[in-house]
C-alpha atoms as a PDB file:
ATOM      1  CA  UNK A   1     -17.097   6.889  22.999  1.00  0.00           C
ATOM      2  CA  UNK A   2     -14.572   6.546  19.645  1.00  0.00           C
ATOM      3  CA  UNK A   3     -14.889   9.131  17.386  1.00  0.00           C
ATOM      4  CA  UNK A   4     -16.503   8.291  14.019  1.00  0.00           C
ATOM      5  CA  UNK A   5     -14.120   7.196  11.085  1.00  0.00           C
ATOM      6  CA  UNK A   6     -14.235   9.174   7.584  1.00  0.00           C
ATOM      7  CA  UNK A   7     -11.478   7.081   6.227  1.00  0.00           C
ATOM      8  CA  UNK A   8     -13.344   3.536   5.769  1.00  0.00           C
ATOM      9  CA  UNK A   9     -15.830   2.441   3.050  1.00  0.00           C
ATOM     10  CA  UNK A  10     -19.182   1.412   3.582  1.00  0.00           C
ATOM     11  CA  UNK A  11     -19.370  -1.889   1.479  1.00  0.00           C
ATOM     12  CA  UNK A  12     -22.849  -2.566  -0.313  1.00  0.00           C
ATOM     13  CA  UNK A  13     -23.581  -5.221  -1.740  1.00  0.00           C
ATOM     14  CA  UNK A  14     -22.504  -4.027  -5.666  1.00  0.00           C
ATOM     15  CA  UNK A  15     -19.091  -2.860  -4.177  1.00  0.00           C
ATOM     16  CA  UNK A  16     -18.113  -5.801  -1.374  1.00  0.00           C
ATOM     17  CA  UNK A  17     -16.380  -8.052  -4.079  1.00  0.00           C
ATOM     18  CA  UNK A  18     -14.211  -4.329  -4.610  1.00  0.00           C
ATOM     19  CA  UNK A  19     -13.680  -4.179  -0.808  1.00  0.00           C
ATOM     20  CA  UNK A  20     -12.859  -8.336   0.234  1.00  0.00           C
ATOM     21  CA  UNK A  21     -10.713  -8.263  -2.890  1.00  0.00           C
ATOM     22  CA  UNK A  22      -8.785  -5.268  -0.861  1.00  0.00           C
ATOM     23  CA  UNK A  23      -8.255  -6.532   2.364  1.00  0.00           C
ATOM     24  CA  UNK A  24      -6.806  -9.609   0.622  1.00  0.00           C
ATOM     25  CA  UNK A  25      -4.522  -7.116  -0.963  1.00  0.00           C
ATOM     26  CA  UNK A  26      -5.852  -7.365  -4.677  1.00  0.00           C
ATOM     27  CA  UNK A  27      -6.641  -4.194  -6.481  1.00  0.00           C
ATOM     28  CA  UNK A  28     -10.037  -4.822  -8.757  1.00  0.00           C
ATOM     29  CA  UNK A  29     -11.407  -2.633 -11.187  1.00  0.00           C
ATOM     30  CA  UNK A  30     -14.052  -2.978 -13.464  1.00  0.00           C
ATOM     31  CA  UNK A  31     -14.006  -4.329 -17.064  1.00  0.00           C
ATOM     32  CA  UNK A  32     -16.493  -4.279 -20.319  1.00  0.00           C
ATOM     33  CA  UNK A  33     -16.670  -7.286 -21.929  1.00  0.00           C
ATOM     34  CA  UNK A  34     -18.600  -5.454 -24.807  1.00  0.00           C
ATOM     35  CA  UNK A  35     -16.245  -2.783 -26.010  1.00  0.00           C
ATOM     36  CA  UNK A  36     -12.925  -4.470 -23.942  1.00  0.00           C
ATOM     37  CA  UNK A  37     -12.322  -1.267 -21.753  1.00  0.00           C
ATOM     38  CA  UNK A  38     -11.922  -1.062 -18.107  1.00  0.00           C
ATOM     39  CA  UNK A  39     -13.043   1.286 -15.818  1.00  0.00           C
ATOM     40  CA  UNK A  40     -12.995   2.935 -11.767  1.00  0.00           C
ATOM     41  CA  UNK A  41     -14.972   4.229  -9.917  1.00  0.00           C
ATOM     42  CA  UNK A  42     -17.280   0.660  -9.815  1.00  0.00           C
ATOM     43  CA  UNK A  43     -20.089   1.126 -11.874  1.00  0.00           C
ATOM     44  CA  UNK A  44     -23.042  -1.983 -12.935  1.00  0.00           C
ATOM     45  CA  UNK A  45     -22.548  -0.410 -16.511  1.00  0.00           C
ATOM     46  CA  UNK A  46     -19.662   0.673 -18.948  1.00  0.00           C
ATOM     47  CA  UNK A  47     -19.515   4.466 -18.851  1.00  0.00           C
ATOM     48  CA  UNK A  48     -18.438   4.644 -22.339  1.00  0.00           C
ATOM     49  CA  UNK A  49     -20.412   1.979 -24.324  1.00  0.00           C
ATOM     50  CA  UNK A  50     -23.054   1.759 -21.943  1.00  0.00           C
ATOM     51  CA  UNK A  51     -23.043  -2.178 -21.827  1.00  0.00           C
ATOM     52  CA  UNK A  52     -24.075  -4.225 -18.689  1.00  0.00           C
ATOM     53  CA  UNK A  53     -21.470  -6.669 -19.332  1.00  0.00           C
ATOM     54  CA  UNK A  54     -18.896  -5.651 -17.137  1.00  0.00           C
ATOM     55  CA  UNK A  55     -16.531  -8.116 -14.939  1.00  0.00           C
ATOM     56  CA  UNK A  56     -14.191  -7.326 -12.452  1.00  0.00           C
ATOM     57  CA  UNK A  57     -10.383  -8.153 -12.769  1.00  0.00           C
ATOM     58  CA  UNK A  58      -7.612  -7.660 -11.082  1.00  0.00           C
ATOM     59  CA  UNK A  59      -5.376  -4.699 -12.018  1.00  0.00           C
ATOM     60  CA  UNK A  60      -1.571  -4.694 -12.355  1.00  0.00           C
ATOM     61  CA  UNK A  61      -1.143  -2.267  -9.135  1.00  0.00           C
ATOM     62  CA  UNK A  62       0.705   0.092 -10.951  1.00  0.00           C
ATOM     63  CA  UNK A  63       0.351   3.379 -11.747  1.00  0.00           C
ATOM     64  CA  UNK A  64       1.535   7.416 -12.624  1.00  0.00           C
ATOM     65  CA  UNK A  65       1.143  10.151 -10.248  1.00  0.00           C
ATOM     66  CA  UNK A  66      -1.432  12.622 -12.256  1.00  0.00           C
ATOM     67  CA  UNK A  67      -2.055  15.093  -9.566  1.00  0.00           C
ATOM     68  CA  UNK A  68      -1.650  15.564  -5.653  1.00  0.00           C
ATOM     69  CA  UNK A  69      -2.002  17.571  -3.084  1.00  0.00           C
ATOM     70  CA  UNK A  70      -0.279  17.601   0.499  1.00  0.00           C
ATOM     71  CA  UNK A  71      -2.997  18.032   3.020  1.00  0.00           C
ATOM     72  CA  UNK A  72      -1.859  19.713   6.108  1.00  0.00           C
ATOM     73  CA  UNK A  73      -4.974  20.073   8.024  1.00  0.00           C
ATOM     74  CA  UNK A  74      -7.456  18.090   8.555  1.00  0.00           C
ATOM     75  CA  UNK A  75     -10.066  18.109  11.986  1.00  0.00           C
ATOM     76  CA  UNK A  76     -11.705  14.591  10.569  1.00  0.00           C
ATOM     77  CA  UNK A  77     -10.441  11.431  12.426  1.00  0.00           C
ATOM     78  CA  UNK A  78      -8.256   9.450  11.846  1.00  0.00           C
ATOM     79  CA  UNK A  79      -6.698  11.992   8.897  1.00  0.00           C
ATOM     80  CA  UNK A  80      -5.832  14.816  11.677  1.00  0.00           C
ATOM     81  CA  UNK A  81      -3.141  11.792  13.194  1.00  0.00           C
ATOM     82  CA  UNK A  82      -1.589  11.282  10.044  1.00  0.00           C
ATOM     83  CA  UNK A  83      -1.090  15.153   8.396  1.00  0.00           C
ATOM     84  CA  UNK A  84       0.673  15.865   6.111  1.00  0.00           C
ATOM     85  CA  UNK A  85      -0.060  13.284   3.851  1.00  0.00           C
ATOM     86  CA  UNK A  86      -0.935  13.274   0.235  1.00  0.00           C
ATOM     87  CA  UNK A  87      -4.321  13.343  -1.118  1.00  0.00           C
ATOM     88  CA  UNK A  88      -3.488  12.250  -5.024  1.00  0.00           C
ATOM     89  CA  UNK A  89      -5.090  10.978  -8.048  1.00  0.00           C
ATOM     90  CA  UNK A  90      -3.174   8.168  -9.460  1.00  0.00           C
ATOM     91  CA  UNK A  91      -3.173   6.526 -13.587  1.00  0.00           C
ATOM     92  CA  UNK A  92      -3.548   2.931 -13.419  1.00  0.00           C
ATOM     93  CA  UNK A  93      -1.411   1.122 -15.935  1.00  0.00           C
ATOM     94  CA  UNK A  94      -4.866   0.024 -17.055  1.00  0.00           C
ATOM     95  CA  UNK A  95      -5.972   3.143 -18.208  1.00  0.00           C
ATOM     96  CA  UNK A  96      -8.667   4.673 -15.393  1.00  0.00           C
ATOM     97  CA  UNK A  97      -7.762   7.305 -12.675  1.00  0.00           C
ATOM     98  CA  UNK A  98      -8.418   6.683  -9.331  1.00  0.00           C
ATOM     99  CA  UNK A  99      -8.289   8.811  -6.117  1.00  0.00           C
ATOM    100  CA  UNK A 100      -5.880   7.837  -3.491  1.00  0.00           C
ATOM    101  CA  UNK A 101      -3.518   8.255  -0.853  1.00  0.00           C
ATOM    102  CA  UNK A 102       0.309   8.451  -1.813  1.00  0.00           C
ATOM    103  CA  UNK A 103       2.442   6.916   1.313  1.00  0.00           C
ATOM    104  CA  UNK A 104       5.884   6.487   1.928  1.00  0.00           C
ATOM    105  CA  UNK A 105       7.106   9.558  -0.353  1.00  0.00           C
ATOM    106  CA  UNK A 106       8.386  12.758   0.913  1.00  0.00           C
ATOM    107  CA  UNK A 107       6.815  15.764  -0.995  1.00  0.00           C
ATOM    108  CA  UNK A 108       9.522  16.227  -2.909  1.00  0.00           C
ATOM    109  CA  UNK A 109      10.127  13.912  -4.548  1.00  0.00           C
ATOM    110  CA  UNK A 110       6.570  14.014  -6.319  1.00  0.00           C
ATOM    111  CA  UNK A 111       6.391  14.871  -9.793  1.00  0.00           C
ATOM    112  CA  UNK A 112       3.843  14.183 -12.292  1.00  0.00           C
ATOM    113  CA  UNK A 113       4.628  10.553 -13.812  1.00  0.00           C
ATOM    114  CA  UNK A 114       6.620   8.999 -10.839  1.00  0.00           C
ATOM    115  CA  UNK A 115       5.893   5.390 -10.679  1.00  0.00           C
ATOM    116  CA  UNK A 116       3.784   4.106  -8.071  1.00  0.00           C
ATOM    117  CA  UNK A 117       2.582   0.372  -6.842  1.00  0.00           C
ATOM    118  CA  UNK A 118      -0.572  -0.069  -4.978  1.00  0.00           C
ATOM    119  CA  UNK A 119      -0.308  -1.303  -1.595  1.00  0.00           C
ATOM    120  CA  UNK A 120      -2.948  -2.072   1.386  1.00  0.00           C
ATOM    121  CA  UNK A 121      -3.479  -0.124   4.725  1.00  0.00           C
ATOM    122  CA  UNK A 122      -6.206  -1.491   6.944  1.00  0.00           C
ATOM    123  CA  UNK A 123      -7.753  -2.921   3.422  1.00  0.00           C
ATOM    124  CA  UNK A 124      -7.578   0.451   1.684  1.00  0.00           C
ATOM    125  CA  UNK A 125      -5.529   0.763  -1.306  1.00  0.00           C
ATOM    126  CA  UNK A 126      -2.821   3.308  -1.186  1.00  0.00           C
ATOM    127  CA  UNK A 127      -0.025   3.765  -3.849  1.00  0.00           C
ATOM    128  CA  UNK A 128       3.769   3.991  -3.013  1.00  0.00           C
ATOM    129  CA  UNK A 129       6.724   4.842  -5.420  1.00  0.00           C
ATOM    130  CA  UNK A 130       8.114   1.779  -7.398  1.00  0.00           C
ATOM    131  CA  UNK A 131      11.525   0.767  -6.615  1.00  0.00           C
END
């Protein structure tokens, strides 16, 4: 029997252009056409002018490191194969946070700031440091 997976999405059908766009390597996020600002997590509506005329587009990929944390332990599949890795929350160049997984980037050399570009693991984005 294979253990259940905590690391994959369940796409609906609001959130499947988010997830296709993904495995094709394109980071989406959403945008209101009524006030011009974007936004993540996906929402039907703008969280800050309440308008339901919202697109999505595709973002630039790059991003800040605003917070992280290196996780050391974790029992869930697959993230007990792949500790220490770091859990982080990430500033698009866009404007919104997102949550994410920082790859490729010993511990320390994180700092608040460091430059990141968004990259795809099994159709998940994950964020790696520029350059």
């Amino acid at each position: 029997m294979t253990a259940a997976r905590h690391d994959v999405p369940e796409a609906d059908a609001f959130t499947r252009t988010y997830w296709d766009a993904a495995a094709d390597g394109t980071l989406l996020i959403r945008h209101c056409r009524a006030c011009d600002r974007p936004h993540h997590y996906p929402r039907e509506f703008c969280p800050h002018c309440w308008s339901e005329d919202v697109q999505w587009r595709p973002a630039s990929g790059r991003a800040e490191l605003y917070t992280w944390s290196v996780v050391h332990r974790n029992d869930l599949p697959p993230f007990g194969e792949r500790t220490p890795y770091v859990a982080a929350v990430v500033q698009l160049a866009e404007g919104p946070r997102m949550m994410t997984e920082v790859v490729d980037a010993p511990p320390e050399i994180l700092c608040a700031g460091l430059g990141l570009q968004v990259g795809f693991r099994d159709g998940i984005p994950v964020f790696r440091p520029r350059g």
